[in-house]
Protein backbone atom coordinates (compact mmCIF):
# COMPACT_ATOMS: atom_id res chain seq x y z
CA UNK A 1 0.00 0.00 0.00
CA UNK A 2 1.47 3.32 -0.84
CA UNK A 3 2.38 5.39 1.79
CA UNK A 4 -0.18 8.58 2.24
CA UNK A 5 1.22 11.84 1.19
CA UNK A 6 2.92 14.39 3.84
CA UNK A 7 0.96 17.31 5.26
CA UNK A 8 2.51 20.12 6.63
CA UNK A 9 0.13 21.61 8.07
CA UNK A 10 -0.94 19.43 10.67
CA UNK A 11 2.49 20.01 12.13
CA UNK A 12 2.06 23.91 12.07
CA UNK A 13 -0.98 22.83 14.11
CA UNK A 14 1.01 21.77 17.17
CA UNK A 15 1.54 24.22 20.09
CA UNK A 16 5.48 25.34 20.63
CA UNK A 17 6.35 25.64 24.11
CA UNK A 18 8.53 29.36 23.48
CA UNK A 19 9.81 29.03 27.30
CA UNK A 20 13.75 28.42 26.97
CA UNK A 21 14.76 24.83 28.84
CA UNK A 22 15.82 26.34 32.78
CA UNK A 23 19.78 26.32 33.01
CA UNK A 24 21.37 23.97 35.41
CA UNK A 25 22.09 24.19 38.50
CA UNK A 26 25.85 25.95 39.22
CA UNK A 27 27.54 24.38 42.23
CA UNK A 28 29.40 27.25 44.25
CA UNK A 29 33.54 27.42 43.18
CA UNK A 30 35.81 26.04 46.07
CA UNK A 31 37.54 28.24 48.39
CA UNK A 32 40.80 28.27 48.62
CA UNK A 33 41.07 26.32 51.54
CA UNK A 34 38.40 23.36 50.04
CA UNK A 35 40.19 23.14 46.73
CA UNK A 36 42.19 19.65 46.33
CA UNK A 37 46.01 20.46 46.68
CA UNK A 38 48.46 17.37 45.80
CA UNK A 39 51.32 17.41 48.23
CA UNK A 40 51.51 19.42 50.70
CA UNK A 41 48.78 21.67 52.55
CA UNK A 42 48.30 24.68 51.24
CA UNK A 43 49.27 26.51 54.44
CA UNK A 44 52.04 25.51 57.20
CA UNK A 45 51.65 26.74 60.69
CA UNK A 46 54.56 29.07 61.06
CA UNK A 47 56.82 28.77 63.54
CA UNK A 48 56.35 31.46 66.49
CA UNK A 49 58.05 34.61 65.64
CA UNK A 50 61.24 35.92 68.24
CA UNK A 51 60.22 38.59 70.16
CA UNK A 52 63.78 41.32 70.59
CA UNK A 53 61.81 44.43 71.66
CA UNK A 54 62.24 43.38 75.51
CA UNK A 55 64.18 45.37 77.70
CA UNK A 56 67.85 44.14 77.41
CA UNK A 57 70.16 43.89 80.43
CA UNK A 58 73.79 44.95 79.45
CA UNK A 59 76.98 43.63 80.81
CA UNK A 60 79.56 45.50 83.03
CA UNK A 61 81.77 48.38 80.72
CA UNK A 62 84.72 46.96 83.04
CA UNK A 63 84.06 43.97 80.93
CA UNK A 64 85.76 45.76 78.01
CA UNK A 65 89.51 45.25 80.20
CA UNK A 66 89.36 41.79 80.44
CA UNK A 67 88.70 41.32 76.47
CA UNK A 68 91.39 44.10 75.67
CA UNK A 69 93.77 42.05 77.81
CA UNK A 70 92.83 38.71 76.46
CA UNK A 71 93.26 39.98 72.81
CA UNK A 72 96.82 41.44 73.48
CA UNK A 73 98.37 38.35 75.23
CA UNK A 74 96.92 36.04 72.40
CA UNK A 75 98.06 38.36 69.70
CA UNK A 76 101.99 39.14 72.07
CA UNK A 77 101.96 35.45 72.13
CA UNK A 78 101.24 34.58 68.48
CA UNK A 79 103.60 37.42 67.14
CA UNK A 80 106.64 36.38 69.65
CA UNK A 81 106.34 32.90 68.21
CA UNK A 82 106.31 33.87 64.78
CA UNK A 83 109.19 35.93 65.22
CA UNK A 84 111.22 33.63 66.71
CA UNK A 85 110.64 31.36 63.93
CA UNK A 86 111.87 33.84 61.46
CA UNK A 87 114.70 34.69 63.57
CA UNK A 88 116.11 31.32 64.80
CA UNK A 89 114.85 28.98 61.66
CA UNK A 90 114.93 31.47 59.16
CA UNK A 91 111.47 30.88 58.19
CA UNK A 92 110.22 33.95 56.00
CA UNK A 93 106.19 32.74 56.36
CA UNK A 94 106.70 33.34 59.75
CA UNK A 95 107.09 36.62 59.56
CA UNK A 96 103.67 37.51 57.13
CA UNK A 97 101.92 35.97 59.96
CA UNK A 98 103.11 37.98 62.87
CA UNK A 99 102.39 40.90 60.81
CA UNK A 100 98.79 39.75 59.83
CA UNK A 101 98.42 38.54 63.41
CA UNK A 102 99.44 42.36 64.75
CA UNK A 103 97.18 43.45 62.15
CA UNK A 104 94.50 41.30 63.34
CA UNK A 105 95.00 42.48 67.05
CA UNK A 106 94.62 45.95 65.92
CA UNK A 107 91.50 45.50 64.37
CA UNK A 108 89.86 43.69 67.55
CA UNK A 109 91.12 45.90 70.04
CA UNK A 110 89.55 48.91 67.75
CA UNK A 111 86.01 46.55 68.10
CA UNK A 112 86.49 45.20 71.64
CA UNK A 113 84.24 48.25 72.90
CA UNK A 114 81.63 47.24 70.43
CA UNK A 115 81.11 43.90 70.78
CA UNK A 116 80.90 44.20 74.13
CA UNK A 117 78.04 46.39 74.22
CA UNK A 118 76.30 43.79 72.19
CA UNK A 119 76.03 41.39 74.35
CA UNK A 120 72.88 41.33 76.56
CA UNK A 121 70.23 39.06 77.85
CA UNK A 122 66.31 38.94 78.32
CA UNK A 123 64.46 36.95 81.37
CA UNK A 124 61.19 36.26 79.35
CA UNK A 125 58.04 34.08 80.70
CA UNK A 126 59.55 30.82 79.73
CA UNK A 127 63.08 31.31 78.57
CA UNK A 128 66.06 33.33 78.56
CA UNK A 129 66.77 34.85 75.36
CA UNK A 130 71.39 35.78 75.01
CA UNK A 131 72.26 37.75 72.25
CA UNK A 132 75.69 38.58 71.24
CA UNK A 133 77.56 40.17 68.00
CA UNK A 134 78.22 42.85 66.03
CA UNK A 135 78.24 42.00 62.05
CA UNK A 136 77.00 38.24 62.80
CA UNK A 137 74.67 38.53 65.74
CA UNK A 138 73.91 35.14 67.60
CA UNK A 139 70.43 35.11 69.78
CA UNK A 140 70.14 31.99 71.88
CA UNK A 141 66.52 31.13 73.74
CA UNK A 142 67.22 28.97 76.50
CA UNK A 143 63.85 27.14 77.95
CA UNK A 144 63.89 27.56 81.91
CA UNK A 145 62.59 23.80 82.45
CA UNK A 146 65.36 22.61 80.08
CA UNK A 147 68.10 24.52 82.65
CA UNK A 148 70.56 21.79 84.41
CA UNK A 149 73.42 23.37 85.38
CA UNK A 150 73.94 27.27 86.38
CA UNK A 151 77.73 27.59 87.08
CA UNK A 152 79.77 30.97 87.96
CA UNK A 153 83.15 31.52 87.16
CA UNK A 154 85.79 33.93 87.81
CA UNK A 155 88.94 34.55 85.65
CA UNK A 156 92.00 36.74 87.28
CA UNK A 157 91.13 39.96 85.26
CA UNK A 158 87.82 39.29 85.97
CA UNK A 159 87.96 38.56 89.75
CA UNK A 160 90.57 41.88 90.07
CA UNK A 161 87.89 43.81 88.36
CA UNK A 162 85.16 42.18 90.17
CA UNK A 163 83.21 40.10 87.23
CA UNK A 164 81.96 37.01 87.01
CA UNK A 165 80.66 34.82 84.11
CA UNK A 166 76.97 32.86 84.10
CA UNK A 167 77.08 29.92 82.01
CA UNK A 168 74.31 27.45 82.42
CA UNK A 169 73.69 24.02 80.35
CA UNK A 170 70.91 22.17 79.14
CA UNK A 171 70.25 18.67 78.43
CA UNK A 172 71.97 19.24 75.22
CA UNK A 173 75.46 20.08 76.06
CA UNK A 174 75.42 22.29 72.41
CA UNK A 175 73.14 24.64 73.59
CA UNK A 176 75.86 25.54 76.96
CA UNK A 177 75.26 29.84 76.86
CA UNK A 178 77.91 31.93 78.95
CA UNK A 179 76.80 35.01 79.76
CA UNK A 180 80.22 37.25 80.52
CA UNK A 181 81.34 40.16 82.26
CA UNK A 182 78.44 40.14 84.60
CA UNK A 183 79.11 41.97 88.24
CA UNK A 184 79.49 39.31 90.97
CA UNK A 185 76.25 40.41 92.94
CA UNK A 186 74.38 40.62 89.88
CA UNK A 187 75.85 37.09 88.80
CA UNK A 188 74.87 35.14 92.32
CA UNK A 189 70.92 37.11 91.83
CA UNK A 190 70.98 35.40 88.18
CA UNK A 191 71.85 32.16 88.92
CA UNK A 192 69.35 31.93 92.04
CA UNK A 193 66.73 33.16 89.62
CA UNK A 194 67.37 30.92 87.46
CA UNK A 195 67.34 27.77 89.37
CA UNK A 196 64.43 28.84 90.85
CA UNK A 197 62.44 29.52 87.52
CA UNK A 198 64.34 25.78 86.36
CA UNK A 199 62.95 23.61 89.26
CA UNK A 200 59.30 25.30 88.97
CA UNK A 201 59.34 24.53 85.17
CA UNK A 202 60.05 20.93 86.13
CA UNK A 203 57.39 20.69 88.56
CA UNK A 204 54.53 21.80 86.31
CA UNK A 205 54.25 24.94 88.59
């Protein structure tokens, strides 16, 4: 049977739906902080930064005369060897390092002053924070509970001049801080301070 023929018009017939097809639904982007990261997280805790606006306790300016003195028998010593070696063995080396050690001893004695007015402590809520340095500065934080040893000790110049040093260890014999030039009273207050902020620390107080 042949096929009937095709009318148009009963498709113009048909109602068009003219509303446009609703868009999907568009999830919210991820923060920063929900977005997948391989590796590692996108943010690290940072480590706590080291508070130096205290109030820093200086060590005795008498201090300065036991350095000066130390520096000139090291540097007498060094260039009396040297010259002896030049004079008695006829060793010409010998005598480019006297000079460069006289050279050297100038230098530090010029410094001395300096670098001793750089040295200074902090007695913070938990540690004790030693600084020390002039061009390469060292600062040391020393945990009170961690505190072993407290130990004073008195060179000659220092005991004439009436000075003591504070050095104090901790469990890891690396981390031994000397605090120098200190006055002897001032010394003997540290060190009872300190053992008394050590053994609360290690009680939980």
């Amino acid at each position: 049977m042949p096929n009937p023929p095709f009318d148009a018009a009963q498709y113009d017939e048909v109602p068009f739906d003219s509303e446009p097809a609703p868009e999907p639904t568009r999830l919210p982007e991820p923060t920063l902080s929900e977005q997948p990261v391989s590796g590692q997280p996108l943010s690290e805790p940072r480590p706590p930064r080291l508070d130096l606006d205290g109030e820093w306790q200086r060590v005795s300016p008498r201090y300065v005369v036991v350095e000066i003195v130390g520096t000139i028998i090291f540097g007498l010593v060094v260039c009396i060897g040297a010259a002896l070696l030049w004079l008695l063995a006829d060793q010409t080396w010998a005598l480019w390092v006297g000079a460069a050690m006289l050279l050297i001893t100038v230098l530090n004695l010029i410094f001395e002053p300096r670098r001793v007015r750089s040295i200074g402590y902090q007695l913070r809520a938990d540690d004790l924070l030693f600084r020390r340095g002039i061009l390469f500065q060292r600062f040391v934080a020393v945990p009170y509970g961690r505190m072993q040893l407290v130990d004073i000790t008195r060179g000659p110049v220092a005991r004439w001049l009436g000075l003591a040093d504070l050095k104090f260890v901790t469990a890891a014999a690396t981390t031994a801080v000397s605090i120098p030039g200190l006055r002897e009273a001032d010394a003997e207050n540290l060190r009872d301070r300190l053992v008394e902020l050590a053994e609360s620390r290690r009680a939980g107080l």
